[in-house]
PDB file of N, CA and C in Angstrom:
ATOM      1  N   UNK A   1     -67.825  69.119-176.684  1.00  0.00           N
ATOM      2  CA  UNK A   1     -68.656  68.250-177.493  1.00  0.00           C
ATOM      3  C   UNK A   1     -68.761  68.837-178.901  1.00  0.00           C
ATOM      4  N   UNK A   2     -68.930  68.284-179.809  1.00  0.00           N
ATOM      5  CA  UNK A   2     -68.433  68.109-181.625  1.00  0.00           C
ATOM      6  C   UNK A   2     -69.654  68.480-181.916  1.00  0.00           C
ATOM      7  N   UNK A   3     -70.324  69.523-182.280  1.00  0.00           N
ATOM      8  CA  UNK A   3     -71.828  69.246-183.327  1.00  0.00           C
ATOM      9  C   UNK A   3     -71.367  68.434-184.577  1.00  0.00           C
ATOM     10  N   UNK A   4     -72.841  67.557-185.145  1.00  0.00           N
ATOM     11  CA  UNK A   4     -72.711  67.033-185.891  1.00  0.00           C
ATOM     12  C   UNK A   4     -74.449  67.338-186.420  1.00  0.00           C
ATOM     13  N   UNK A   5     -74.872  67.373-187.521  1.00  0.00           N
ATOM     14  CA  UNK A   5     -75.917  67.130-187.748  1.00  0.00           C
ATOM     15  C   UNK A   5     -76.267  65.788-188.589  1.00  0.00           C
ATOM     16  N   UNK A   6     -77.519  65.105-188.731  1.00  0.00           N
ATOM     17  CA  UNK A   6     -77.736  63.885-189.106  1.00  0.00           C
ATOM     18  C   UNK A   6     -77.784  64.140-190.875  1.00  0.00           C
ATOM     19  N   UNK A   7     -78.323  65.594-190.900  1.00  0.00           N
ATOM     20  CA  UNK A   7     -78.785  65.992-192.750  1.00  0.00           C
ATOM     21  C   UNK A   7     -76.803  65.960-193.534  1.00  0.00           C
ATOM     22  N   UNK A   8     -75.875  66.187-192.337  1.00  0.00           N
ATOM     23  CA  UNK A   8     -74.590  66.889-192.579  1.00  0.00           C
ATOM     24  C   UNK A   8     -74.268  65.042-193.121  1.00  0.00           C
ATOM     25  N   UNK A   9     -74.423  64.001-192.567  1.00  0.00           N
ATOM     26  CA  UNK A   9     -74.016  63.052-192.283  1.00  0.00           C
ATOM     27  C   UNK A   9     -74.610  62.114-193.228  1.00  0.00           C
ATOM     28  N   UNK A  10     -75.503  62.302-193.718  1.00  0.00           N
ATOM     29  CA  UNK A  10     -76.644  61.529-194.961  1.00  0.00           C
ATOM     30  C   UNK A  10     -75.866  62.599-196.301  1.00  0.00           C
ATOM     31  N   UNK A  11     -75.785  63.336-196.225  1.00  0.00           N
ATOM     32  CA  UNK A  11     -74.597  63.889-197.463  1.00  0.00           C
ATOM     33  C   UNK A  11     -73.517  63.100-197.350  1.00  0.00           C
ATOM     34  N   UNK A  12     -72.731  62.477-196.536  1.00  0.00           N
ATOM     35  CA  UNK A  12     -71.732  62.051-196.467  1.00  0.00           C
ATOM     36  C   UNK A  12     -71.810  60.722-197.100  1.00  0.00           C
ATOM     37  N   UNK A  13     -73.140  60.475-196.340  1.00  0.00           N
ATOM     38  CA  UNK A  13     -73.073  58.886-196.816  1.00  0.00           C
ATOM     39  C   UNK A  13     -73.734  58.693-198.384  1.00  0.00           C
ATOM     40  N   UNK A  14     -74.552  59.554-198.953  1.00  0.00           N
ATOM     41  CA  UNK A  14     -74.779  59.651-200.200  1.00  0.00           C
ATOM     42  C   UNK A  14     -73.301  59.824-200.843  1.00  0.00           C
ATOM     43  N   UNK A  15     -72.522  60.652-200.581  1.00  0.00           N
ATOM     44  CA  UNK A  15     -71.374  60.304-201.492  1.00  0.00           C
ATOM     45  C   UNK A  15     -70.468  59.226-201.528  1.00  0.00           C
ATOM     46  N   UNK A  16     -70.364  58.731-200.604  1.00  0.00           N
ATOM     47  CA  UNK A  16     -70.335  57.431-200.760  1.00  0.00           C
ATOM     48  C   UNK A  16     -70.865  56.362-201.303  1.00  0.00           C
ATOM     49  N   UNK A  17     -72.265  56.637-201.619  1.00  0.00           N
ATOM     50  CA  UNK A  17     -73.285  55.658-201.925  1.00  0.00           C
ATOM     51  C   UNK A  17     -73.505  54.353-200.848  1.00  0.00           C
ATOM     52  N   UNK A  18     -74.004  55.154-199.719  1.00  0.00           N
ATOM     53  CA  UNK A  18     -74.400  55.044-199.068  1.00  0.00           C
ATOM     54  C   UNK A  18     -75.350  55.519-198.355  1.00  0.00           C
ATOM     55  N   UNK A  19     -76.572  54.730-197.689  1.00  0.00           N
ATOM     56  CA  UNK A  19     -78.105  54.719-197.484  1.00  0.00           C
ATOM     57  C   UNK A  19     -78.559  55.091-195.731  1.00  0.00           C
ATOM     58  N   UNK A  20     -78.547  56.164-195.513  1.00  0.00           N
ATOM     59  CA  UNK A  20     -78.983  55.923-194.058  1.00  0.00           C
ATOM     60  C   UNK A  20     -80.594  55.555-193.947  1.00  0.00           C
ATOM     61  N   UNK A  21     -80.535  54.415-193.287  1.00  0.00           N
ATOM     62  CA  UNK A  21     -81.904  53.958-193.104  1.00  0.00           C
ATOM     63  C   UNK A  21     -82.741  53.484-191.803  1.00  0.00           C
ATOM     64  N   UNK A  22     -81.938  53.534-190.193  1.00  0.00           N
ATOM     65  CA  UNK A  22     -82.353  54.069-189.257  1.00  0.00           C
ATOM     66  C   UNK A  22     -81.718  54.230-188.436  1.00  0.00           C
ATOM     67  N   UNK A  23     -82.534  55.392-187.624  1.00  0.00           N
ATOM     68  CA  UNK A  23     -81.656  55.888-186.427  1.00  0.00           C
ATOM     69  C   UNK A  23     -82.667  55.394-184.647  1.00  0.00           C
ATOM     70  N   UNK A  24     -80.819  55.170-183.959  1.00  0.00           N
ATOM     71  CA  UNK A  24     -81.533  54.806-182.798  1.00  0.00           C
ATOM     72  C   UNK A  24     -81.104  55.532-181.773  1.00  0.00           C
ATOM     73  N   UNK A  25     -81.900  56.131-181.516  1.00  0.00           N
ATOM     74  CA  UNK A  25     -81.827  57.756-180.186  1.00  0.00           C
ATOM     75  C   UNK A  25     -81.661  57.357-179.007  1.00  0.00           C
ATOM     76  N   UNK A  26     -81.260  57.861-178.064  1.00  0.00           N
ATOM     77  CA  UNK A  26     -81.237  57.730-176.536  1.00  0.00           C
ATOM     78  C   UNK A  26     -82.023  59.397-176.049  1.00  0.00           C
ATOM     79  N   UNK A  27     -82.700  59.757-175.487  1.00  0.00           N
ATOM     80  CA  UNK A  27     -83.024  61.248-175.141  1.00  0.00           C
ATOM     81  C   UNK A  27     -83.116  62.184-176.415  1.00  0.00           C
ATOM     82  N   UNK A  28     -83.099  61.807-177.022  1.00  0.00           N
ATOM     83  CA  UNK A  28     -83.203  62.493-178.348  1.00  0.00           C
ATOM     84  C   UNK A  28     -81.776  62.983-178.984  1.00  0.00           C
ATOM     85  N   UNK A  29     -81.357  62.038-178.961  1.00  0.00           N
ATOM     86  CA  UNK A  29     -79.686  62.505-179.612  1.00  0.00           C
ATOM     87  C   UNK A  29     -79.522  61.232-180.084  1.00  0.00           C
ATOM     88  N   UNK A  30     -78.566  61.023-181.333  1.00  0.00           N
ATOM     89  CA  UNK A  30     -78.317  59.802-182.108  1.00  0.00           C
ATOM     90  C   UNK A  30     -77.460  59.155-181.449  1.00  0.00           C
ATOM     91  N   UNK A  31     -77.657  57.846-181.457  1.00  0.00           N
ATOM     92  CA  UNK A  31     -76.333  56.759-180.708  1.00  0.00           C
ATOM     93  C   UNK A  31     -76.340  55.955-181.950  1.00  0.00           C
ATOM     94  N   UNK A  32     -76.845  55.095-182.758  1.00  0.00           N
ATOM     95  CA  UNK A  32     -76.847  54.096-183.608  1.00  0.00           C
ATOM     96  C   UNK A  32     -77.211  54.875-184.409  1.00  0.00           C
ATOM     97  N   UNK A  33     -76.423  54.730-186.284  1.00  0.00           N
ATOM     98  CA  UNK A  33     -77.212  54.525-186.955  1.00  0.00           C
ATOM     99  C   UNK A  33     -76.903  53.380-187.906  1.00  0.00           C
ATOM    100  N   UNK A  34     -78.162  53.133-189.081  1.00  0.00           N
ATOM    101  CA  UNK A  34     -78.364  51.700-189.534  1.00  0.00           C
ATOM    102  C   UNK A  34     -77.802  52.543-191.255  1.00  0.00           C
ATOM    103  N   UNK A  35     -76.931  52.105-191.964  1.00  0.00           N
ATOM    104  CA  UNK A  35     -76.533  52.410-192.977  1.00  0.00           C
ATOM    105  C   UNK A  35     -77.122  51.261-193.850  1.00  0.00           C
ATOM    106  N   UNK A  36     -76.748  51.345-195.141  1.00  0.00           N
ATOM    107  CA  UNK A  36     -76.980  50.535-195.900  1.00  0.00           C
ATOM    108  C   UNK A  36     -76.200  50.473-197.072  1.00  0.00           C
ATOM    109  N   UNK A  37     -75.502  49.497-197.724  1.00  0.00           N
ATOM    110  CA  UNK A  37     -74.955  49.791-198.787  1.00  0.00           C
ATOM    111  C   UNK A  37     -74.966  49.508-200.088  1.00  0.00           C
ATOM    112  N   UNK A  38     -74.582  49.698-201.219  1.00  0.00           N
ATOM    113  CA  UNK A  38     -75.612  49.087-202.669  1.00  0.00           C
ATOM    114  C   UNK A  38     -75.427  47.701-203.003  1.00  0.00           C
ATOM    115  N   UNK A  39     -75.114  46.964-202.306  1.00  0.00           N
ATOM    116  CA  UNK A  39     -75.328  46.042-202.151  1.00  0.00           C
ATOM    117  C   UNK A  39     -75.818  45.147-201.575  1.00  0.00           C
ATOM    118  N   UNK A  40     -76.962  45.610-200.849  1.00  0.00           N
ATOM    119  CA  UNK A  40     -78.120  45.921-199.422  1.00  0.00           C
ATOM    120  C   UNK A  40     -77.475  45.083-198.000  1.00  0.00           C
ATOM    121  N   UNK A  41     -75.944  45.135-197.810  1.00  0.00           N
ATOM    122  CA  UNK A  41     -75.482  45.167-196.897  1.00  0.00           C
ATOM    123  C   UNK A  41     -75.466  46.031-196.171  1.00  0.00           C
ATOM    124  N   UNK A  42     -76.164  45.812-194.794  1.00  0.00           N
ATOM    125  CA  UNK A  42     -76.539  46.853-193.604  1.00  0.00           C
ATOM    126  C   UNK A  42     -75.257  46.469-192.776  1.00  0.00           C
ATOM    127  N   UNK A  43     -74.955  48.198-191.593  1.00  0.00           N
ATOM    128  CA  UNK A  43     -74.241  48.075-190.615  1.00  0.00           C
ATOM    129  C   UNK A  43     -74.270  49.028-190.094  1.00  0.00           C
ATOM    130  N   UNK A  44     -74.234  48.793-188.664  1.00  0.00           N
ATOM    131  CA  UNK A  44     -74.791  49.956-187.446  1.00  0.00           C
ATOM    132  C   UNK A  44     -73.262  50.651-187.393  1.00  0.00           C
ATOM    133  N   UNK A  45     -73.394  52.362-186.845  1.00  0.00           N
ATOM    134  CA  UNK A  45     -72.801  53.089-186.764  1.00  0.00           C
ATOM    135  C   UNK A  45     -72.692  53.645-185.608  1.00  0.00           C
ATOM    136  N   UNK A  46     -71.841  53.840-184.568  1.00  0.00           N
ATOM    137  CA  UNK A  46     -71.821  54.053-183.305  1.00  0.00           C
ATOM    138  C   UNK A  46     -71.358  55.569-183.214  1.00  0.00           C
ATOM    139  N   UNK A  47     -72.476  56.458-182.790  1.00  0.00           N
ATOM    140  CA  UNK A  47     -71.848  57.466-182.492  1.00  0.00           C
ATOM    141  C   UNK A  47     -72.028  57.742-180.987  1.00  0.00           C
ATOM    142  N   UNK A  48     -69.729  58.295-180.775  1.00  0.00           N
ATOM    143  CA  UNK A  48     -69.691  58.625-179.693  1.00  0.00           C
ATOM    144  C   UNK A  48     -70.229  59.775-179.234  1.00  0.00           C
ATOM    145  N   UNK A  49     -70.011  59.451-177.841  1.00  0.00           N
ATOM    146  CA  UNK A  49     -70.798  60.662-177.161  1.00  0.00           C
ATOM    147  C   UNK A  49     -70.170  61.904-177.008  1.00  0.00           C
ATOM    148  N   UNK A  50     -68.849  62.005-177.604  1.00  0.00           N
ATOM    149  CA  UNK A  50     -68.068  63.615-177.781  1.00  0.00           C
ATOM    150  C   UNK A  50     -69.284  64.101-178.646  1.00  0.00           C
ATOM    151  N   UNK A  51     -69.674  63.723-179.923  1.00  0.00           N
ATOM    152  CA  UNK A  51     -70.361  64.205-180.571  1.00  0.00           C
ATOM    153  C   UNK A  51     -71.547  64.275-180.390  1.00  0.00           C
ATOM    154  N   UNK A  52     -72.557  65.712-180.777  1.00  0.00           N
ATOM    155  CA  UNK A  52     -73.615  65.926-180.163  1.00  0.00           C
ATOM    156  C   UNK A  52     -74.193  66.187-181.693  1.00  0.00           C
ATOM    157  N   UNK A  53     -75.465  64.932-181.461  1.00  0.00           N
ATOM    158  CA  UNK A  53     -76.121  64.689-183.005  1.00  0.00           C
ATOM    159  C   UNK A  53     -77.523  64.960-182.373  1.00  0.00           C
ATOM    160  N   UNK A  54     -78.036  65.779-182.444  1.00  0.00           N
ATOM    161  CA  UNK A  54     -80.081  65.789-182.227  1.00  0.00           C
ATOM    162  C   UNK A  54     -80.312  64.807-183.242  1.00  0.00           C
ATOM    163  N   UNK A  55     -81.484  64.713-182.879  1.00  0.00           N
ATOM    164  CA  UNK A  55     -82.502  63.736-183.581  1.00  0.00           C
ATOM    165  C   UNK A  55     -83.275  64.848-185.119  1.00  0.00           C
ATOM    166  N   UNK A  56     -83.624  64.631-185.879  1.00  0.00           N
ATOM    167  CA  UNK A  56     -84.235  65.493-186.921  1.00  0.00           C
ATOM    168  C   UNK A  56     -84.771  64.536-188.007  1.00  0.00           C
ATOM    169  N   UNK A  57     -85.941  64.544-188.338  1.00  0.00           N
ATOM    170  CA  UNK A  57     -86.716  64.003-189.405  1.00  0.00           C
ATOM    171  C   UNK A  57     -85.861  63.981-191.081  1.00  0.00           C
ATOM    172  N   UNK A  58     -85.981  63.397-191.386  1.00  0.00           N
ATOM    173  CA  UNK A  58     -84.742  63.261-192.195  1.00  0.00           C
ATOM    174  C   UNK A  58     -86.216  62.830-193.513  1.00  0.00           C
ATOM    175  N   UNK A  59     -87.035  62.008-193.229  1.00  0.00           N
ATOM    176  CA  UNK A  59     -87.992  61.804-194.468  1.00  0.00           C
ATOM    177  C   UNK A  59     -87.426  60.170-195.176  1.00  0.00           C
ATOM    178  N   UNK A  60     -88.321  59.241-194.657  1.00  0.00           N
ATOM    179  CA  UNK A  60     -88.078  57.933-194.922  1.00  0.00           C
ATOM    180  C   UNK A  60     -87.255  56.926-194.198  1.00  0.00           C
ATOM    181  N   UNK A  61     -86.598  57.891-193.085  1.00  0.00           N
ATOM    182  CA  UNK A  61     -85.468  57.111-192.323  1.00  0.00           C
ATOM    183  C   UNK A  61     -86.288  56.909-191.112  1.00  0.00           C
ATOM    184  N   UNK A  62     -86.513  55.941-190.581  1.00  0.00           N
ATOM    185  CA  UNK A  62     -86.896  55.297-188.996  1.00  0.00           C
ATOM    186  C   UNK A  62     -86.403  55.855-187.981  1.00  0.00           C
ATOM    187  N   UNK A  63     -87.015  55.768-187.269  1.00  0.00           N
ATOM    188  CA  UNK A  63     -86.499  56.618-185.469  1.00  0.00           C
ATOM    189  C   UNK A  63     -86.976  55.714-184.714  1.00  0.00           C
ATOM    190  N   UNK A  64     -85.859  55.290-183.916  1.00  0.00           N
ATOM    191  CA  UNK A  64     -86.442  54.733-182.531  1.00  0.00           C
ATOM    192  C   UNK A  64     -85.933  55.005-181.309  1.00  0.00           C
ATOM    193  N   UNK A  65     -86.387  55.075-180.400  1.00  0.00           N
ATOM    194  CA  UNK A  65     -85.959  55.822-179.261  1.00  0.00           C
ATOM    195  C   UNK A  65     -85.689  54.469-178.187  1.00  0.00           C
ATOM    196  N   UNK A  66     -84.586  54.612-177.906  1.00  0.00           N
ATOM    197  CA  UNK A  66     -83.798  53.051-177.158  1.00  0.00           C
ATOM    198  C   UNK A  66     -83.386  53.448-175.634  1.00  0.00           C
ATOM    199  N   UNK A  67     -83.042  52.562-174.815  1.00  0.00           N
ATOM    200  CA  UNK A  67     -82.832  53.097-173.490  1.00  0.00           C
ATOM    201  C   UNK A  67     -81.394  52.290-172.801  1.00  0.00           C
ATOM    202  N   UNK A  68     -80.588  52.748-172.318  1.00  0.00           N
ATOM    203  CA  UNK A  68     -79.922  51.910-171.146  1.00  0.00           C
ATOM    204  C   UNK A  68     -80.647  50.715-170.688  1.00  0.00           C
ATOM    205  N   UNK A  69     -79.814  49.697-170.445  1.00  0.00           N
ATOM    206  CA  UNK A  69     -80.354  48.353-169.932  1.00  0.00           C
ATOM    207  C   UNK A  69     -79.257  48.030-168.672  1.00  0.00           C
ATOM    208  N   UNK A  70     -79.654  48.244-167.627  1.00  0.00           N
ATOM    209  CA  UNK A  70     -79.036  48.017-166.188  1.00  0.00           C
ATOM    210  C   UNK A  70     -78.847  46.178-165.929  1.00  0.00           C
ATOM    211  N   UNK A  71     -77.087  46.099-166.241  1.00  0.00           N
ATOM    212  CA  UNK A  71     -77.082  44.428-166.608  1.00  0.00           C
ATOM    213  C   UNK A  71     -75.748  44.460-165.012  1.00  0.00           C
ATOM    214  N   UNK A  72     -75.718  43.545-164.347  1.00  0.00           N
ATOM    215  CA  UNK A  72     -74.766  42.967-163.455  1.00  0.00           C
ATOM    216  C   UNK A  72     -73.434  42.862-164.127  1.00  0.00           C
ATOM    217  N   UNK A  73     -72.509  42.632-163.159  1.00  0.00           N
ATOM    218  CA  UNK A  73     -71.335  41.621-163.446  1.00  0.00           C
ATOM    219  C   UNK A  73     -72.024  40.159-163.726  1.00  0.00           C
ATOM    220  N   UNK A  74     -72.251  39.608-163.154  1.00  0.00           N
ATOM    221  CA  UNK A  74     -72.896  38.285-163.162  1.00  0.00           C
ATOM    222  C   UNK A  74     -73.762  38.275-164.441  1.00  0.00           C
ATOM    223  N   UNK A  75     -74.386  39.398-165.164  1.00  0.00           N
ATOM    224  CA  UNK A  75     -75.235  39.035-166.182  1.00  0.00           C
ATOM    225  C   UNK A  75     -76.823  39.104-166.167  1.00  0.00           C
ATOM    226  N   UNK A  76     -77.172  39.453-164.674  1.00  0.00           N
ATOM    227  CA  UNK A  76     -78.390  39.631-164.764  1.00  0.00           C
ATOM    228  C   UNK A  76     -78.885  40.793-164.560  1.00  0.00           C
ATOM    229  N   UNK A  77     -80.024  40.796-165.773  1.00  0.00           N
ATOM    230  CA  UNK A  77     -80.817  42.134-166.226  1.00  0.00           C
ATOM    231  C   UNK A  77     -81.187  42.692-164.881  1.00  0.00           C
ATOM    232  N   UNK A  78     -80.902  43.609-164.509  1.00  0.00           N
ATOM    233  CA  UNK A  78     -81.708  44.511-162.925  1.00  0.00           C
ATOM    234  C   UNK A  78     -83.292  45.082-163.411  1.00  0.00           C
ATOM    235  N   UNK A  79     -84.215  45.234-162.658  1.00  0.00           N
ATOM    236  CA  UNK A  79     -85.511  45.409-163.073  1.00  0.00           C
ATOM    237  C   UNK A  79     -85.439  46.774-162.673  1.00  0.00           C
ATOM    238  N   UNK A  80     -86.141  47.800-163.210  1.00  0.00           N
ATOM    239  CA  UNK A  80     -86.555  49.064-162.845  1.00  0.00           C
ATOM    240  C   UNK A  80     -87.495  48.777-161.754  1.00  0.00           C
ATOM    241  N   UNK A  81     -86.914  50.153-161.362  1.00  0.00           N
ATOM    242  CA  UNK A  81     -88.176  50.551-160.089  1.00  0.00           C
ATOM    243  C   UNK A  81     -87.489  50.933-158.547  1.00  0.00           C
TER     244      UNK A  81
END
């Protein structure tokens, strides 16, 4: 598994000129994030799971903590429990 950090990755996207503006966690590791670009076109960023991103306060950027959703072949949502 790849470390990556999120501060390593908001440098990246600043040179680009580009905006990270939220992240969506599973267990506390990044899976989504929400970019933005200067032209306030947004688009989610999928990070795979080779790479191992913690979660870290970044200052102005959103956190949300998201979960697996247990769906059928057929399509229907399975209920916990």
């Amino acid at each position: 598994m790849s470390d990556l950090s999120l501060n390593k990755l908001q440098n990246i996207f600043y040179k680009k000129k580009l905006k990270l503006c939220r992240i969506f966690c599973i267990e506390n590791m990044c899976t989504y994030i929400e970019v933005k670009t200067s032209t306030d076109d947004r688009f989610l960023i999928y990070v795979q799971s080779k790479f191992s991103v913690p979660v870290e306060n970044l200052g102005g950027v959103e956190i949300y903590e998201i979960d697996y959703i247990d769906v059928s072949e057929e399509g229907i949502v399975r209920e916990e429990g």
